[in-house]
N, C-alpha and C. Protein backbone atom coordinates (compact mmCIF):
# COMPACT_ATOMS: atom_id res chain seq x y z
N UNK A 1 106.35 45.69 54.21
CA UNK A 1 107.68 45.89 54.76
C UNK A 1 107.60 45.79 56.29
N UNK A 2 108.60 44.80 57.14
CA UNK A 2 108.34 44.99 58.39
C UNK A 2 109.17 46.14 59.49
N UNK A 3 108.13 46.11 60.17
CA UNK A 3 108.62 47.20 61.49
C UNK A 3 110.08 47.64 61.54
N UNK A 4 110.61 48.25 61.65
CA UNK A 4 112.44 48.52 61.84
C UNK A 4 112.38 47.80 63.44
N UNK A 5 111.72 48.96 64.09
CA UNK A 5 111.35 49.10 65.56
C UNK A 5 111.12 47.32 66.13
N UNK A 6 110.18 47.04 65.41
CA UNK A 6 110.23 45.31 65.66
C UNK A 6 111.14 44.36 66.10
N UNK A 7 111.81 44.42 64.42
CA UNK A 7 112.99 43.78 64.15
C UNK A 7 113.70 44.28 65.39
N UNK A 8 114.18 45.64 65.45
CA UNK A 8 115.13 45.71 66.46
C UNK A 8 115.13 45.33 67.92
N UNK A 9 113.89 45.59 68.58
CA UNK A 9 113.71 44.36 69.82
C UNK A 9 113.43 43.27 69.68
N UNK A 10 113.08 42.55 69.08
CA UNK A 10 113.18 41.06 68.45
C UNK A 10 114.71 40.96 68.78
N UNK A 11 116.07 41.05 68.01
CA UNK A 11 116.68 40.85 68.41
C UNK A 11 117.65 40.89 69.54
N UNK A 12 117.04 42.23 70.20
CA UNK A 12 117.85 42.90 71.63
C UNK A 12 116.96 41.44 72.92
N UNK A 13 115.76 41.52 72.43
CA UNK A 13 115.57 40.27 73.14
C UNK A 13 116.30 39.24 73.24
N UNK A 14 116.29 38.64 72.05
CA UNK A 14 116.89 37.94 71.63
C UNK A 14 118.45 37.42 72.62
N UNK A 15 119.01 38.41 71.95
CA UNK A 15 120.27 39.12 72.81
C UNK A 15 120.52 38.97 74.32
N UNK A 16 119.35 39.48 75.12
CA UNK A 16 119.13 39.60 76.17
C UNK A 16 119.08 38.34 76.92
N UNK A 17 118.43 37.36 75.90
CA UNK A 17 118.05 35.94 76.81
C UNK A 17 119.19 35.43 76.60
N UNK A 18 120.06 35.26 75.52
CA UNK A 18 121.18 35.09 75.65
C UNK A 18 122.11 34.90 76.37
N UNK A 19 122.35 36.61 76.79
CA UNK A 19 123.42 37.15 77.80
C UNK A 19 122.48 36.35 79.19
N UNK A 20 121.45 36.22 79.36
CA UNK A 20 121.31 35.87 80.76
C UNK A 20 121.23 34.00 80.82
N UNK A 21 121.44 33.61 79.65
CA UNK A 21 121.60 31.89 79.91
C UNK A 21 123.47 31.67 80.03
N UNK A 22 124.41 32.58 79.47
CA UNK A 22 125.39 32.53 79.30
C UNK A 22 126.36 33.18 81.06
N UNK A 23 125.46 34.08 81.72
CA UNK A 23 125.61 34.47 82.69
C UNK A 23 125.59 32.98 83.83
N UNK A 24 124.66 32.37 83.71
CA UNK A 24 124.21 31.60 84.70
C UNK A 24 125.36 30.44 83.98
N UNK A 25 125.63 29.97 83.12
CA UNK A 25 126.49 29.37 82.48
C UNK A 25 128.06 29.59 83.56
N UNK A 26 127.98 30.62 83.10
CA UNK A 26 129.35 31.21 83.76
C UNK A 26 129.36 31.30 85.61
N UNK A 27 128.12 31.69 86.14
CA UNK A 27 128.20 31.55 87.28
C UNK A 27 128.67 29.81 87.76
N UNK A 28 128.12 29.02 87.10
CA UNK A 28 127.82 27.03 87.19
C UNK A 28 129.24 27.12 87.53
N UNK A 29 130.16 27.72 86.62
CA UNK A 29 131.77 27.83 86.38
C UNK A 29 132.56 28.28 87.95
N UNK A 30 131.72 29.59 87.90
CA UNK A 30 132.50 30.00 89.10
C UNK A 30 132.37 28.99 90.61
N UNK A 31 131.31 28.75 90.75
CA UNK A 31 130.73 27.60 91.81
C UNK A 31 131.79 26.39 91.63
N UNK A 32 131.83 25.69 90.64
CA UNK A 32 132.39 24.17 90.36
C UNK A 32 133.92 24.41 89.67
N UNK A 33 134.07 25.72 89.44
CA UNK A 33 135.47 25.68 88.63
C UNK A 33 136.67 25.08 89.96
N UNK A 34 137.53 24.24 89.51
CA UNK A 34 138.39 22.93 90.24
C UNK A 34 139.69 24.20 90.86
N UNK A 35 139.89 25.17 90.14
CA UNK A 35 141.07 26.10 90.54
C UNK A 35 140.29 26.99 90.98
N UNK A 36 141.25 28.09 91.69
CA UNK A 36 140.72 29.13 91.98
C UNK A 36 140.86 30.56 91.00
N UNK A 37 141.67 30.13 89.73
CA UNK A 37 141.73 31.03 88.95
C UNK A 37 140.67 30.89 87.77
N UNK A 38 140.13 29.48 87.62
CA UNK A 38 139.35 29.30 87.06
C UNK A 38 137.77 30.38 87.47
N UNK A 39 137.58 29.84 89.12
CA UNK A 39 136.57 31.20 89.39
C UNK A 39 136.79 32.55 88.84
N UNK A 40 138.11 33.00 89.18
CA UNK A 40 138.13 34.31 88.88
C UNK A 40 137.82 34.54 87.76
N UNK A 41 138.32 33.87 86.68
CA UNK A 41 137.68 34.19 85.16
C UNK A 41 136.15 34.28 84.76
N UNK A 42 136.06 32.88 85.61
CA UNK A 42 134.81 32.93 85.31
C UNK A 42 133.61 34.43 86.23
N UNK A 43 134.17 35.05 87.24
CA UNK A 43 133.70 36.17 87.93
C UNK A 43 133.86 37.47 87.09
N UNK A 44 134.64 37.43 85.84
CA UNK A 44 135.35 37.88 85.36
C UNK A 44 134.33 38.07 83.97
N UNK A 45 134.15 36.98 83.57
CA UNK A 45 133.50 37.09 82.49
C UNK A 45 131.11 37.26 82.86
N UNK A 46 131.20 36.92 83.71
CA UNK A 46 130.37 37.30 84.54
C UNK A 46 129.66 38.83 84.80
N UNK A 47 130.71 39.19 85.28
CA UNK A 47 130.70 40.81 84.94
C UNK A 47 130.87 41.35 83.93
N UNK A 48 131.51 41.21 83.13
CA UNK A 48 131.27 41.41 81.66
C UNK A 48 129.98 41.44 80.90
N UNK A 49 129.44 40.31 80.77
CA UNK A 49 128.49 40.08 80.58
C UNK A 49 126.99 40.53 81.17
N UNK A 50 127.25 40.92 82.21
CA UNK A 50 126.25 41.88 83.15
C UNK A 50 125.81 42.68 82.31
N UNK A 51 127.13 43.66 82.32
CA UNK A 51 127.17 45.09 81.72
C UNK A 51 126.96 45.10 80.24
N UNK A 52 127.35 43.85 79.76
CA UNK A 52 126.54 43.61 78.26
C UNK A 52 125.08 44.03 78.48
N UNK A 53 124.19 43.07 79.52
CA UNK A 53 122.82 42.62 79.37
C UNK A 53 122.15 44.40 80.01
N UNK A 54 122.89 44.65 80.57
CA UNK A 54 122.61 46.15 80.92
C UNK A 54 122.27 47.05 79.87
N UNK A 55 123.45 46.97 79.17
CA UNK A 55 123.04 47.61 78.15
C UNK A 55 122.46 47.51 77.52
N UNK A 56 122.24 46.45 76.76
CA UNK A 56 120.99 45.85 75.68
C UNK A 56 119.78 46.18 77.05
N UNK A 57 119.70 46.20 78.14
CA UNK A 57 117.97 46.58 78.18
C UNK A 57 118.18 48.23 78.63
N UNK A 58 119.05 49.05 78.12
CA UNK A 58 119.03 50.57 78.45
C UNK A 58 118.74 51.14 76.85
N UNK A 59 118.80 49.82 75.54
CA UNK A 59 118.65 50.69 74.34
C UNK A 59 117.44 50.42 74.50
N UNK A 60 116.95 48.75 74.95
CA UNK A 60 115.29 47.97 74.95
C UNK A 60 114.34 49.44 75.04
N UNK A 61 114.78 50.46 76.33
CA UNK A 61 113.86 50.29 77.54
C UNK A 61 113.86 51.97 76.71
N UNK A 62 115.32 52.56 76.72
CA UNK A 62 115.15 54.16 76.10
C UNK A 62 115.60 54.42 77.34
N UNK A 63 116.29 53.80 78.45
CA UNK A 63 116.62 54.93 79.24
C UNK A 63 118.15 55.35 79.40
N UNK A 64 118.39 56.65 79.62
CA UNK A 64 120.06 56.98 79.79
C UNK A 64 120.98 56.42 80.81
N UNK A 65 119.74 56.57 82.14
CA UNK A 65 120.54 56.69 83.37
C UNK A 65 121.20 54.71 83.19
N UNK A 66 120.74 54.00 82.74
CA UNK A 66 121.08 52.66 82.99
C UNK A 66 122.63 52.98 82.42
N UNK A 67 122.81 53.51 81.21
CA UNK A 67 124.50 53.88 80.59
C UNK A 67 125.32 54.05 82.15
N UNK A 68 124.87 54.76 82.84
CA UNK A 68 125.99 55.31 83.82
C UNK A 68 125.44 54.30 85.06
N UNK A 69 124.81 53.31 85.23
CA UNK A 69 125.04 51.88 86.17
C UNK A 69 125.60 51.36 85.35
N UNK A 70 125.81 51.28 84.15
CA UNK A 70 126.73 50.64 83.90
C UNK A 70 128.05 50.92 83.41
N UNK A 71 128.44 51.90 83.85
CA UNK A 71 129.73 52.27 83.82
C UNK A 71 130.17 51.80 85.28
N UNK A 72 129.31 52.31 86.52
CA UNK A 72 130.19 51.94 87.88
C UNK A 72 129.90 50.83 87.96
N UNK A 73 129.34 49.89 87.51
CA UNK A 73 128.69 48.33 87.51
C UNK A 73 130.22 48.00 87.10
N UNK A 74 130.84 48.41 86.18
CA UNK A 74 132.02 48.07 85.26
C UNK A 74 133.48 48.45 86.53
N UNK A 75 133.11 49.33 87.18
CA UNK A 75 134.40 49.78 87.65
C UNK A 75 134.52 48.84 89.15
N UNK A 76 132.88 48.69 89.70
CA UNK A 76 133.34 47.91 90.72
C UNK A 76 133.79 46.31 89.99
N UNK A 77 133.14 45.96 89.05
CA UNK A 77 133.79 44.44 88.93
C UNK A 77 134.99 44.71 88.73
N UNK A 78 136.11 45.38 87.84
CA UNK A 78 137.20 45.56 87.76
C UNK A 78 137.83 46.06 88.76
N UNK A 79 137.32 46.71 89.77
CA UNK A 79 137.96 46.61 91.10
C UNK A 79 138.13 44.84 92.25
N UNK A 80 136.70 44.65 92.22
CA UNK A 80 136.66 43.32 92.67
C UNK A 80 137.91 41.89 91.94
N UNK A 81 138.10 42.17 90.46
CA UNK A 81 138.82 41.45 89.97
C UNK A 81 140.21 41.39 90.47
N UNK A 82 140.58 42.67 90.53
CA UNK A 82 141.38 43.22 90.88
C UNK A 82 142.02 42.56 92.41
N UNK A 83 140.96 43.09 93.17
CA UNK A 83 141.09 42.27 94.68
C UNK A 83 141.40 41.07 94.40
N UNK A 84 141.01 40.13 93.88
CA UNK A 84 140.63 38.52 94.17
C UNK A 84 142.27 38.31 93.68
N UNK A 85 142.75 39.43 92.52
CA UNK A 85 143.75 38.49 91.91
C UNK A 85 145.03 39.30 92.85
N UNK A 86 145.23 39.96 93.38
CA UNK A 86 145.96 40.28 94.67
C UNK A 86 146.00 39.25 95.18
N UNK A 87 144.84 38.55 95.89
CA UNK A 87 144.54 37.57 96.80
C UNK A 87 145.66 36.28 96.73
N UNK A 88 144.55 35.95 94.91
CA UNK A 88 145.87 34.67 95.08
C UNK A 88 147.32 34.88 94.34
N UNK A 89 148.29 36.41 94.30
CA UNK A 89 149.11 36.72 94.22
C UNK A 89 149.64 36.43 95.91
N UNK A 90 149.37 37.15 96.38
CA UNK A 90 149.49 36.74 97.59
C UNK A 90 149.87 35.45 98.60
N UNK A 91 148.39 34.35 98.21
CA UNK A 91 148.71 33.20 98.79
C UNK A 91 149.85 32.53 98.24
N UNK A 92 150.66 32.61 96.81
CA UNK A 92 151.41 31.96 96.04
C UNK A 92 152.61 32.69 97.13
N UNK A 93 152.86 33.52 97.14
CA UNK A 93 154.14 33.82 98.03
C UNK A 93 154.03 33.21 99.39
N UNK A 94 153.05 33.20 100.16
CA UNK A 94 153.22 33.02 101.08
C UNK A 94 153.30 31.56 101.45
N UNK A 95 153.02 30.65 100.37
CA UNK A 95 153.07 28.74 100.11
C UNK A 95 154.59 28.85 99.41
N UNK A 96 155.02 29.54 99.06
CA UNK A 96 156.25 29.76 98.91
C UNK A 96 157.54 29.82 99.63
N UNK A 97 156.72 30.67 101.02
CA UNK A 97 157.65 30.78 102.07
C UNK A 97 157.99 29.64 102.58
């Protein structure tokens, strides 16, 4: 019968390499995306995905404290999102004027 313990980092690996080919994926996006809302999503999903890969190495690793970087990991990107999309709320009024 195999390992539980095995199996289960086997796939958090797994997981892990994943989230970090899909990250860099998404960064390619933010760099070359043709709009500027296109970046944001893609900054968007970026951070997301962070805090995914965070987590999968805080069950990897056994440690707690990574849970709570990644909670404020979470609050500054959703703050930052936040900013950017002010931003081009903003420029739209003012190409408006």
């Amino acid at each position: 019968m195999p390992d539980v313990n095995f199996i289960q980092n086997f796939i958090l690996t797994g997981a892990g390499i994943f989230l970090s080919v899909t990250v860099f994926i998404c960064l390619m996006r933010a760099a070359l995306g043709p709009r500027f809302s296109d970046r944001i999503i893609a900054a968007s999903m970026t951070g997301t995905q962070i805090i995914l890969l965070i987590s999968v190495l805080a069950v990897v690793v056994g440690e707690d404290y990574l849970a709570d970087i990644c909670l404020i990991y979470a609050i500054i990107s959703f703050l930052s999102i936040v900013v950017l999309g002010r931003s081009v709320i903003e420029r739209k009024e003012e190409d408006e004027e």
